[in-house]
C-alpha atoms as a PDB file:
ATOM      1  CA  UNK A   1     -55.478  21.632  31.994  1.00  0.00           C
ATOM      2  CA  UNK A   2     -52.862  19.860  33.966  1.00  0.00           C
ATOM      3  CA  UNK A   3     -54.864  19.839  37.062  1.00  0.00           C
ATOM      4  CA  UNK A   4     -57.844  18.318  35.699  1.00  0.00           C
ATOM      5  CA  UNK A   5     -56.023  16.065  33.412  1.00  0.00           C
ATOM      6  CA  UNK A   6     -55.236  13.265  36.406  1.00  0.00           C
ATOM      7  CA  UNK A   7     -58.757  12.826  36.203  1.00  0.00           C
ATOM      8  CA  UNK A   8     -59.383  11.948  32.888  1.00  0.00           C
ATOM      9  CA  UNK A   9     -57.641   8.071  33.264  1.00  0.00           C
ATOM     10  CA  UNK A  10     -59.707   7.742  36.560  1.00  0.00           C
ATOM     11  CA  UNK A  11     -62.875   5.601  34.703  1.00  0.00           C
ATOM     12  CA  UNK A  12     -60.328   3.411  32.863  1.00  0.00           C
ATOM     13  CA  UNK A  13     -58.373   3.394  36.446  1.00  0.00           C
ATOM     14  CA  UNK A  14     -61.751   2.494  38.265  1.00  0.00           C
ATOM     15  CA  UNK A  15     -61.976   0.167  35.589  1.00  0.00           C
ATOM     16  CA  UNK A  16     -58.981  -1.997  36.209  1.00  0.00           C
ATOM     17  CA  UNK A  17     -59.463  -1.960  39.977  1.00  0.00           C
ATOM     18  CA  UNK A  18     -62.441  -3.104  40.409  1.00  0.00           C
ATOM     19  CA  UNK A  19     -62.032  -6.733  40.038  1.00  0.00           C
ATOM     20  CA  UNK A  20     -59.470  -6.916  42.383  1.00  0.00           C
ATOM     21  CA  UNK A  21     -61.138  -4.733  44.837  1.00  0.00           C
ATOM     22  CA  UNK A  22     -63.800  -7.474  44.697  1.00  0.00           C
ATOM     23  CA  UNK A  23     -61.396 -10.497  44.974  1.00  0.00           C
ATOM     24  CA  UNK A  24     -60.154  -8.711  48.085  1.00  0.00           C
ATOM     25  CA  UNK A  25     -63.797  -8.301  49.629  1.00  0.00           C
ATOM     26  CA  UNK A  26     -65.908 -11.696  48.172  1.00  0.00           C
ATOM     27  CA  UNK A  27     -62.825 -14.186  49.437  1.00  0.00           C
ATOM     28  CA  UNK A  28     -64.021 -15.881  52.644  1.00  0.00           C
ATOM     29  CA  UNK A  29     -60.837 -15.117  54.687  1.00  0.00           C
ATOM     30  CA  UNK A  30     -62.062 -16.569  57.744  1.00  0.00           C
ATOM     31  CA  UNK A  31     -62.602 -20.251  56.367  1.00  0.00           C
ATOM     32  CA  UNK A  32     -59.584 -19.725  53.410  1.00  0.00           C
ATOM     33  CA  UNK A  33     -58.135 -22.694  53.383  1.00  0.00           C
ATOM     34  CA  UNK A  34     -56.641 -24.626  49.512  1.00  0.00           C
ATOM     35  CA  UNK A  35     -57.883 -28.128  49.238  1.00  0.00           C
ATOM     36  CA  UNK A  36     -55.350 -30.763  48.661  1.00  0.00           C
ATOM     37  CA  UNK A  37     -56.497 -31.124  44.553  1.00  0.00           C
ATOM     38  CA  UNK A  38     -55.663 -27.508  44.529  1.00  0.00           C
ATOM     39  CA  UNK A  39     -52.275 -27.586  45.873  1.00  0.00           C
ATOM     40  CA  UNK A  40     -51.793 -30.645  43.467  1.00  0.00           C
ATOM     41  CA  UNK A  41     -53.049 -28.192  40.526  1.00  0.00           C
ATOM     42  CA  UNK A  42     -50.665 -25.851  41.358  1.00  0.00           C
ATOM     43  CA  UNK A  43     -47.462 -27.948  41.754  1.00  0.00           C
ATOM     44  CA  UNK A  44     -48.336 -28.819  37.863  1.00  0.00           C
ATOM     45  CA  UNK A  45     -48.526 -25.748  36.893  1.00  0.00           C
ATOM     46  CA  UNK A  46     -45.610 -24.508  38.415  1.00  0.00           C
ATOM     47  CA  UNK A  47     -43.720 -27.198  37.974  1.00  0.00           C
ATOM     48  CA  UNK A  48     -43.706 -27.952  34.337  1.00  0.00           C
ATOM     49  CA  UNK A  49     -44.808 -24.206  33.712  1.00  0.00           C
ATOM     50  CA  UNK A  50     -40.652 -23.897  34.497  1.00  0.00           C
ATOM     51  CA  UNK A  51     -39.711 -26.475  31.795  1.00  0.00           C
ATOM     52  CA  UNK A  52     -41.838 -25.021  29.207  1.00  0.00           C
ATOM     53  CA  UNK A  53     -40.282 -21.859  30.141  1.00  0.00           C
ATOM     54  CA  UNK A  54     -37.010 -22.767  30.010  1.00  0.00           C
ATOM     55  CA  UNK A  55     -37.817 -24.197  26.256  1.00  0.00           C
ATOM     56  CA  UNK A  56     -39.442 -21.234  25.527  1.00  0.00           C
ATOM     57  CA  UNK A  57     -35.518 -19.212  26.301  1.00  0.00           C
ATOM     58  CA  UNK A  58     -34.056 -22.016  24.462  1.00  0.00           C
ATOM     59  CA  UNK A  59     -35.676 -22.098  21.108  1.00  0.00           C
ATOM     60  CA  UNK A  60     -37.142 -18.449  21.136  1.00  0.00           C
ATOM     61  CA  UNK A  61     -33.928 -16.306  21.801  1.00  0.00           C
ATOM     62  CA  UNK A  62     -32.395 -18.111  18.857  1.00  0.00           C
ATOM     63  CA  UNK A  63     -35.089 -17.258  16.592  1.00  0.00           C
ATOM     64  CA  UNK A  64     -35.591 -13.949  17.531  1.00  0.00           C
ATOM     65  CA  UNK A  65     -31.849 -12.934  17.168  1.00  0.00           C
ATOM     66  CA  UNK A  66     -32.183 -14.178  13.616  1.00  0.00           C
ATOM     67  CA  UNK A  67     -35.291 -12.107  13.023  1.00  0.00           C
ATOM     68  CA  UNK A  68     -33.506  -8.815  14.429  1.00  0.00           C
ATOM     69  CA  UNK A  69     -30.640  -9.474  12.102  1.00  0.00           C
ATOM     70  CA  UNK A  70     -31.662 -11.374   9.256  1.00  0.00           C
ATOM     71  CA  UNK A  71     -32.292  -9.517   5.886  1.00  0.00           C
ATOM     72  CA  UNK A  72     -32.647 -13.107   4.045  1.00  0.00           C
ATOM     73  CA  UNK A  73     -36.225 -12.795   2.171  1.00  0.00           C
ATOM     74  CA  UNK A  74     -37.578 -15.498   4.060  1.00  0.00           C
ATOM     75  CA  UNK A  75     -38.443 -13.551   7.287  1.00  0.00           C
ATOM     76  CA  UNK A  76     -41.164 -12.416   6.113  1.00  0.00           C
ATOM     77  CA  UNK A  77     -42.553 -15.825   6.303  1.00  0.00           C
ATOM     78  CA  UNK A  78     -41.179 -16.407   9.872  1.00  0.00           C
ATOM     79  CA  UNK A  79     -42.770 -13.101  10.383  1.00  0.00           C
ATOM     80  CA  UNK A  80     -46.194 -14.536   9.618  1.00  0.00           C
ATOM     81  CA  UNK A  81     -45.551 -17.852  11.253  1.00  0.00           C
ATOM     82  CA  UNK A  82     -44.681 -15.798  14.628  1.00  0.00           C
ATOM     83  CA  UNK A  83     -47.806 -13.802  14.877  1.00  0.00           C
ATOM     84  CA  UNK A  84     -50.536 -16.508  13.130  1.00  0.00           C
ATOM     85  CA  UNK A  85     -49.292 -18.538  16.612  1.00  0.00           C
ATOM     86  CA  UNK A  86     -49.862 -15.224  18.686  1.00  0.00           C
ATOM     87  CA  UNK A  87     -52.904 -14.742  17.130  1.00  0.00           C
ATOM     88  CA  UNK A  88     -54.651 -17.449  16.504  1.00  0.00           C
ATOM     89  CA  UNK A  89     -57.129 -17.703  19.454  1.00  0.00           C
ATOM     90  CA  UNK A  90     -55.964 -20.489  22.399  1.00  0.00           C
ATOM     91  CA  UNK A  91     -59.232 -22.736  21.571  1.00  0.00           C
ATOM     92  CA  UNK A  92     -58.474 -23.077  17.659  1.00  0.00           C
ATOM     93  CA  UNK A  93     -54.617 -23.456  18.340  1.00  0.00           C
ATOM     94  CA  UNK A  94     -56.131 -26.576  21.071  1.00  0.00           C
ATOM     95  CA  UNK A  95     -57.717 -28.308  18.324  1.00  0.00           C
ATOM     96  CA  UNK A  96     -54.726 -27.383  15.747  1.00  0.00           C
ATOM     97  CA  UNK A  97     -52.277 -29.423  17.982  1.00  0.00           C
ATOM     98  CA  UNK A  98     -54.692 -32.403  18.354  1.00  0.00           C
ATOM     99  CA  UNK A  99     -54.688 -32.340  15.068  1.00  0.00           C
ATOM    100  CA  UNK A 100     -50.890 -32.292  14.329  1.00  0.00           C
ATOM    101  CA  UNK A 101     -49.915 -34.305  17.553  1.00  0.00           C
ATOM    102  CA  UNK A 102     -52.773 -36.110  18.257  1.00  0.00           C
ATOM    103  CA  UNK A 103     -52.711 -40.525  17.653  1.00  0.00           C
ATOM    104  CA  UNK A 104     -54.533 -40.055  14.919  1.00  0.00           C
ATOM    105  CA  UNK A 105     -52.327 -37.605  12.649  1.00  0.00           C
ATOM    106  CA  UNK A 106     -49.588 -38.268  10.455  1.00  0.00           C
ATOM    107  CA  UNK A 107     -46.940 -37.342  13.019  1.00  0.00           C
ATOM    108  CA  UNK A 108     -48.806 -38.810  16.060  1.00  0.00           C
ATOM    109  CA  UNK A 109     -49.614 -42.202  14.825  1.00  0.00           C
ATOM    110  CA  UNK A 110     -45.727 -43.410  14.638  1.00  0.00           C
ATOM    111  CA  UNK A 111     -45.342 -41.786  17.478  1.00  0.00           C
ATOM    112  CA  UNK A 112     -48.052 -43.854  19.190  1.00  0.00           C
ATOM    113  CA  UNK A 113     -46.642 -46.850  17.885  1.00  0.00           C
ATOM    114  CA  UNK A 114     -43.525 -46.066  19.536  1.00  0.00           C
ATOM    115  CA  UNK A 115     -45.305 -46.199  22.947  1.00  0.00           C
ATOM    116  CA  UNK A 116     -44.878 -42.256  22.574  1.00  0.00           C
ATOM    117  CA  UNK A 117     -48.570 -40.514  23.218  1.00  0.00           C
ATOM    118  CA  UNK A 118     -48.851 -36.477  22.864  1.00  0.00           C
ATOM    119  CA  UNK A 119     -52.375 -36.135  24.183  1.00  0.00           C
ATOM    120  CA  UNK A 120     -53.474 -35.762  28.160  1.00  0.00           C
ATOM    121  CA  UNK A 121     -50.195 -36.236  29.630  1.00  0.00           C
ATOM    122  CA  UNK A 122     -47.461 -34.546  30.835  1.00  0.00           C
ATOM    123  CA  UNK A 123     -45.730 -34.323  27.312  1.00  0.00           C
ATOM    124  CA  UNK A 124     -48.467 -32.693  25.946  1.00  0.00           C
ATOM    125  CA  UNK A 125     -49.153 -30.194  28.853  1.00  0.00           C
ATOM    126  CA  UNK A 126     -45.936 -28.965  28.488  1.00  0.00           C
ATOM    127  CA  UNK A 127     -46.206 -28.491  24.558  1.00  0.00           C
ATOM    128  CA  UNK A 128     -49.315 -27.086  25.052  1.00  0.00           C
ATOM    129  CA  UNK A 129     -47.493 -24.407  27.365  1.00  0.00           C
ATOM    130  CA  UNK A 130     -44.836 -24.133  25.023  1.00  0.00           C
ATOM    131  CA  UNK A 131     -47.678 -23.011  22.210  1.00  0.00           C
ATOM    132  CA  UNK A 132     -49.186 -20.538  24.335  1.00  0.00           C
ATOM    133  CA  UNK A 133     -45.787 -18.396  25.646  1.00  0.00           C
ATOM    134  CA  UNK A 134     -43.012 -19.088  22.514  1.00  0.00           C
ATOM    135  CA  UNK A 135     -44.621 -16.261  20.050  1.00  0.00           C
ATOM    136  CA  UNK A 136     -44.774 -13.590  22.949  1.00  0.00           C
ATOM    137  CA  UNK A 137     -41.489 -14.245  24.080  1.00  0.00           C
ATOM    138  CA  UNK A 138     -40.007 -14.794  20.322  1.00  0.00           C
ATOM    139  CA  UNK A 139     -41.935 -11.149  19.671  1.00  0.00           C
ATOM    140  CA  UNK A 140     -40.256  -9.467  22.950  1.00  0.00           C
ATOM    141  CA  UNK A 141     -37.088 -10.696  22.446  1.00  0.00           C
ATOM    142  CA  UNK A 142     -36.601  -9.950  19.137  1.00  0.00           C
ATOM    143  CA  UNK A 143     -37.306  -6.147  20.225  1.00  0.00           C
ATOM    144  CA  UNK A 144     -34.499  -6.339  22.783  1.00  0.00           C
ATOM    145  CA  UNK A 145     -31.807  -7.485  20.055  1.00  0.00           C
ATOM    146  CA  UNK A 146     -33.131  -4.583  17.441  1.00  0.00           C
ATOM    147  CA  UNK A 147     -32.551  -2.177  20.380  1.00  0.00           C
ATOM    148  CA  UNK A 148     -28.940  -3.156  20.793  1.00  0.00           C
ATOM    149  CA  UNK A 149     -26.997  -0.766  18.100  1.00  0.00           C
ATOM    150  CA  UNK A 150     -24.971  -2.842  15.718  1.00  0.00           C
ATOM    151  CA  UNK A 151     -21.770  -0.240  16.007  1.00  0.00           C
ATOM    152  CA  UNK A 152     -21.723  -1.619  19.336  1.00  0.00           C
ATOM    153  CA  UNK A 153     -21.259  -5.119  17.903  1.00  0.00           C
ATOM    154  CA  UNK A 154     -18.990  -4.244  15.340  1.00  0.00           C
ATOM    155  CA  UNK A 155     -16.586  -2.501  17.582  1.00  0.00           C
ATOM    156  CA  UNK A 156     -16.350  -5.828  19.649  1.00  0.00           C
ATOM    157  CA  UNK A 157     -15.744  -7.497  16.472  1.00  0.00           C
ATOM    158  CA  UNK A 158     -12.946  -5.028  14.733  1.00  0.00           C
ATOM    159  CA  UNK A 159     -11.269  -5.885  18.437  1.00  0.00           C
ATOM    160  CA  UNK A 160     -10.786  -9.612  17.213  1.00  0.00           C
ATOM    161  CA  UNK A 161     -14.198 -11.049  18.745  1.00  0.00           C
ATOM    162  CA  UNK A 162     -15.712 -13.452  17.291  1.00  0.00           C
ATOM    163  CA  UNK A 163     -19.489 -14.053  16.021  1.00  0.00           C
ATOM    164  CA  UNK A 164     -20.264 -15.934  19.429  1.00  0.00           C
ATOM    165  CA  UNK A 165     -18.183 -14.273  21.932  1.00  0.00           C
ATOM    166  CA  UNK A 166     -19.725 -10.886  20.241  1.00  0.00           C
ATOM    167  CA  UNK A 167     -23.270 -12.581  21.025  1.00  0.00           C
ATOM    168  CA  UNK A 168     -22.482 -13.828  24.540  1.00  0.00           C
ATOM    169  CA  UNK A 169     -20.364 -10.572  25.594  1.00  0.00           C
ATOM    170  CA  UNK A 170     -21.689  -7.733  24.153  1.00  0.00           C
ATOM    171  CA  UNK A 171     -25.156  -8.290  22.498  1.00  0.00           C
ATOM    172  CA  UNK A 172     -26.895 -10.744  25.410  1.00  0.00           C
ATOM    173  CA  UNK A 173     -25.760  -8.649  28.682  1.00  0.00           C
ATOM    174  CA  UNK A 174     -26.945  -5.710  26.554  1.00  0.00           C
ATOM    175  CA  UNK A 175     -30.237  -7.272  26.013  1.00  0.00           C
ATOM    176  CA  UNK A 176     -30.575  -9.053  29.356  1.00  0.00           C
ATOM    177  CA  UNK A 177     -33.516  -7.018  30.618  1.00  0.00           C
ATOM    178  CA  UNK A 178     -35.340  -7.206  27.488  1.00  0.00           C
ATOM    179  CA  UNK A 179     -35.205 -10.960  27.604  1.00  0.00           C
ATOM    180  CA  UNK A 180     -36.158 -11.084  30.771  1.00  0.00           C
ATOM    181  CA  UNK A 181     -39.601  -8.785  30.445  1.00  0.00           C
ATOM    182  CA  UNK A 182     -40.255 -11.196  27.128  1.00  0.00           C
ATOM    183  CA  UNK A 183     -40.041 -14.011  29.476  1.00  0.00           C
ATOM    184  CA  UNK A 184     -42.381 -12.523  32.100  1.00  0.00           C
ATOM    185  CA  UNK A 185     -44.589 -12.118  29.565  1.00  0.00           C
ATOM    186  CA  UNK A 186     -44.131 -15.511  28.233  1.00  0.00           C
ATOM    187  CA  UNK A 187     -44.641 -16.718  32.020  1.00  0.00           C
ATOM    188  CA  UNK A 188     -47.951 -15.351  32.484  1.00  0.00           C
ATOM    189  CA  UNK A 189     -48.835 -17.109  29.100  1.00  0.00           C
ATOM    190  CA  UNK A 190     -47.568 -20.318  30.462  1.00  0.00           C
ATOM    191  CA  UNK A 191     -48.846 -20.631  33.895  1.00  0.00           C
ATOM    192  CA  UNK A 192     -52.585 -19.235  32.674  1.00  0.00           C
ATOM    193  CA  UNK A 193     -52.971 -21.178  29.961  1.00  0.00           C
ATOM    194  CA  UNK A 194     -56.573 -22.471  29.308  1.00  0.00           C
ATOM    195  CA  UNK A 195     -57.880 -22.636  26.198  1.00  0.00           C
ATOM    196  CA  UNK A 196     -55.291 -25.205  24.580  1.00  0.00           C
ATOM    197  CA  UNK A 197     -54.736 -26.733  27.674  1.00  0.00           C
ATOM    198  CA  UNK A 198     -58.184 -27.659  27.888  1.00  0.00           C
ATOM    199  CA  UNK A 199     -58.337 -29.214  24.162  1.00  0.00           C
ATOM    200  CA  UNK A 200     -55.062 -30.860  23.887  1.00  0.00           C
ATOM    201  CA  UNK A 201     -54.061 -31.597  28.093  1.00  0.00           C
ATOM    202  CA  UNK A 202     -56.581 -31.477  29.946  1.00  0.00           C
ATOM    203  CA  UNK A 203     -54.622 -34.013  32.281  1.00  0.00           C
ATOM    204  CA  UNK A 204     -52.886 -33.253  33.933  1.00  0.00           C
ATOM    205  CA  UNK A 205     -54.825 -30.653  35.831  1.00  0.00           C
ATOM    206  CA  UNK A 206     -52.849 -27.660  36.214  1.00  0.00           C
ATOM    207  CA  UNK A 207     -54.338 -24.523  37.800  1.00  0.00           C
ATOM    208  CA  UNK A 208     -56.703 -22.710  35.118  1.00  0.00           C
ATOM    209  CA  UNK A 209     -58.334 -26.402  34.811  1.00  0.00           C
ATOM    210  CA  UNK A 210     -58.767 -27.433  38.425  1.00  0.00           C
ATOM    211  CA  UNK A 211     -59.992 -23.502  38.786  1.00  0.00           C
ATOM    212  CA  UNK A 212     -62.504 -24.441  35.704  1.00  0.00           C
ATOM    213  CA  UNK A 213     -64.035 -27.792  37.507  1.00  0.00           C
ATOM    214  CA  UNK A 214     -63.955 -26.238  40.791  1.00  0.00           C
ATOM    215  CA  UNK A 215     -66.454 -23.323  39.558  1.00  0.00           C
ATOM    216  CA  UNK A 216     -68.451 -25.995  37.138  1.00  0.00           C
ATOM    217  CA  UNK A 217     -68.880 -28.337  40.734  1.00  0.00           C
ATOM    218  CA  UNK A 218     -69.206 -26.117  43.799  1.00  0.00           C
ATOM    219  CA  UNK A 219     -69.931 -22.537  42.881  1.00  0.00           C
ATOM    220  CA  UNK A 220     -68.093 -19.123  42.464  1.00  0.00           C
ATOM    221  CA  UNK A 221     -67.096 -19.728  46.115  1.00  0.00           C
ATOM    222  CA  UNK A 222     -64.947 -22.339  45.762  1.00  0.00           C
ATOM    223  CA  UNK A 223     -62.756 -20.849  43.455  1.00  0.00           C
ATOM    224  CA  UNK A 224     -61.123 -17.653  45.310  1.00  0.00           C
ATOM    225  CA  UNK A 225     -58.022 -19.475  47.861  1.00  0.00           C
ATOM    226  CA  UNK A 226     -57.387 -20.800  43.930  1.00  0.00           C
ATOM    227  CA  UNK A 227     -57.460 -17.915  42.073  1.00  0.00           C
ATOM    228  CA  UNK A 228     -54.839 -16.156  44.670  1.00  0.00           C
ATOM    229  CA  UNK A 229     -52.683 -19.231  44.370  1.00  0.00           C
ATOM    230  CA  UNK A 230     -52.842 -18.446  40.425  1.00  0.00           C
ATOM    231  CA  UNK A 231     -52.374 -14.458  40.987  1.00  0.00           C
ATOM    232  CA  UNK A 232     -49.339 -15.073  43.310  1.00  0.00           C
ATOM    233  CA  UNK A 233     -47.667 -17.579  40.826  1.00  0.00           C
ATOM    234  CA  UNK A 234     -48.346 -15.389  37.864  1.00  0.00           C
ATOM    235  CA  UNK A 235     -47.863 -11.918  38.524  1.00  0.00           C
ATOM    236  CA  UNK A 236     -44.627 -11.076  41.401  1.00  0.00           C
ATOM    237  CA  UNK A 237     -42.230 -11.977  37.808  1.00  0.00           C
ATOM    238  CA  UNK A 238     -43.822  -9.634  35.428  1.00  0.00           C
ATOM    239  CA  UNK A 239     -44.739  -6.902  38.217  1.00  0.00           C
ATOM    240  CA  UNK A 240     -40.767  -6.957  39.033  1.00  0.00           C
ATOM    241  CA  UNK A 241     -39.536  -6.563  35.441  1.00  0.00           C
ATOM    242  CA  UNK A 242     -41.841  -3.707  35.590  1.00  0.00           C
ATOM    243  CA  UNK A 243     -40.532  -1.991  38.051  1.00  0.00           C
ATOM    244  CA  UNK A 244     -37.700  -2.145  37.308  1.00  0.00           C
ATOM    245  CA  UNK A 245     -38.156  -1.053  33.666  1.00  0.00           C
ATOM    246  CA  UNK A 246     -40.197   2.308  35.587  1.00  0.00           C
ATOM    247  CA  UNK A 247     -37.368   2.802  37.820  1.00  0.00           C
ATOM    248  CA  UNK A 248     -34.135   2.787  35.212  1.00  0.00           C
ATOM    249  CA  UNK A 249     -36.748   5.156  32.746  1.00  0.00           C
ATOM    250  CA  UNK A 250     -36.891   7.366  35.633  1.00  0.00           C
ATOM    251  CA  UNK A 251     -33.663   7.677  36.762  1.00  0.00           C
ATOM    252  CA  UNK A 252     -32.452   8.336  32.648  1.00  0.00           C
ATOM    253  CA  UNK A 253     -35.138  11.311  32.665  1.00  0.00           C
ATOM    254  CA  UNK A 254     -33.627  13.019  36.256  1.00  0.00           C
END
């Protein structure tokens, strides 16, 4: 049975593979080359990808801690608020924010007044970012804290630490790697954000746009140096944290 069970993930294996098997073999690698709107694409999305990430760490650890240690009744509404945002599908949570931020709503019209627009700008590209990574990260991180045993935190404090330095010294180191594969996560969130992109920033461009308007104007061929430029951004983070996860689960087994 074990000799024959290897095969039994080899469709779902065949599966995964073979769109990247294809990327490999349809990109023209003798004319590759990334246009200048492209490389202007990119920059965006890197670029503020990092300062909606770094919001994301800011307002999500805080949150989750509370959720891992909370036992007030109202976490069961956070609870709901956490996973309607992971849930509810990018193009409904597009037209959601237009409608809460947008010039026309109740928030956006002072705002606009103020000479303050949320709506195809940079401001908004970055909320929109912000919308599409906080509830994976909030969800990952909140894991990490419940793993980290409360004796553990109690012991710091019976030593004369207090509520903070038991946070920053014992519970955050012990968490570290946790955070960091809920911000991976959150990263690929960020930097391939369409669907609210699209309805609430569409400018600027970042990459899943430009890669949109390049397909709707020249073709599936103009899209590929793009789509590696997305890959390469997206995926060396969260393929590190898990590899690192494999390896430290492995050596605890041996």
């Amino acid at each position: 049975m074990k000799h024959h069970a290897r095969w039994l993930g080899a469709p779902a294996c065949l599966l995964l593979a073979l769109p990247f098997v294809t990327l490999v073999q349809e990109t023209p690698w003798r004319s590759f080359a990334i246009a200048p709107a492209d490389l202007a694409s990119a920059r965006v999305s890197l670029g503020l990808g990092l300062v909606a990430l770094g919001l994301i760490a800011v307002l999500g650890t805080p949150l989750a801690f509370w959720l891992a240690r909370t036992k007030s009744r109202t976490r069961g509404v956070v609870d709901v608020l956490v996973l309607a945002s992971l849930l509810t599908p990018p193009l409904a949570m597009g037209i959601l924010l237009v409608s809460a931020y947008g010039p026309y709503s109740a928030l956006g019209k002072p705002l606009a007044a103020a000479g303050y627009l949320i709506s195809n700008n940079i401001g908004a590209f970055i909320l929109a970012q912000l919308y599409g990574g906080l509830a994976y990260y909030v969800m990952s991180a909140r894991t990490a804290f419940e793993a980290v045993s409360r004796s553990v935190e109690e012991a710091a404090e019976t030593l004369g630490a207090t509520p903070w330095h038991v946070f920053w010294l014992v519970t955050l180191p012990l968490s570290a790697r946790g955070l960091l594969a809920g911000l991976a996560l959150a990263w690929v969130r960020v930097i391939g954000e369409f669907g609210i992109v699209m309805i609430f920033a569409y400018f600027p461009q970042g990459m899943p746009v430009q890669l949109y308007i390049n397909l709707q104007n020249d073709g599936l061929d103009s899209v590929y140096a793009l789509v590696w430029v997305l890959l390469l951004a997206a995926l060396p983070f969260p393929l590190w944290m898990l590899s690192r996860r494999t390896i430290t689960f492995r050596g605890s087994c041996t």
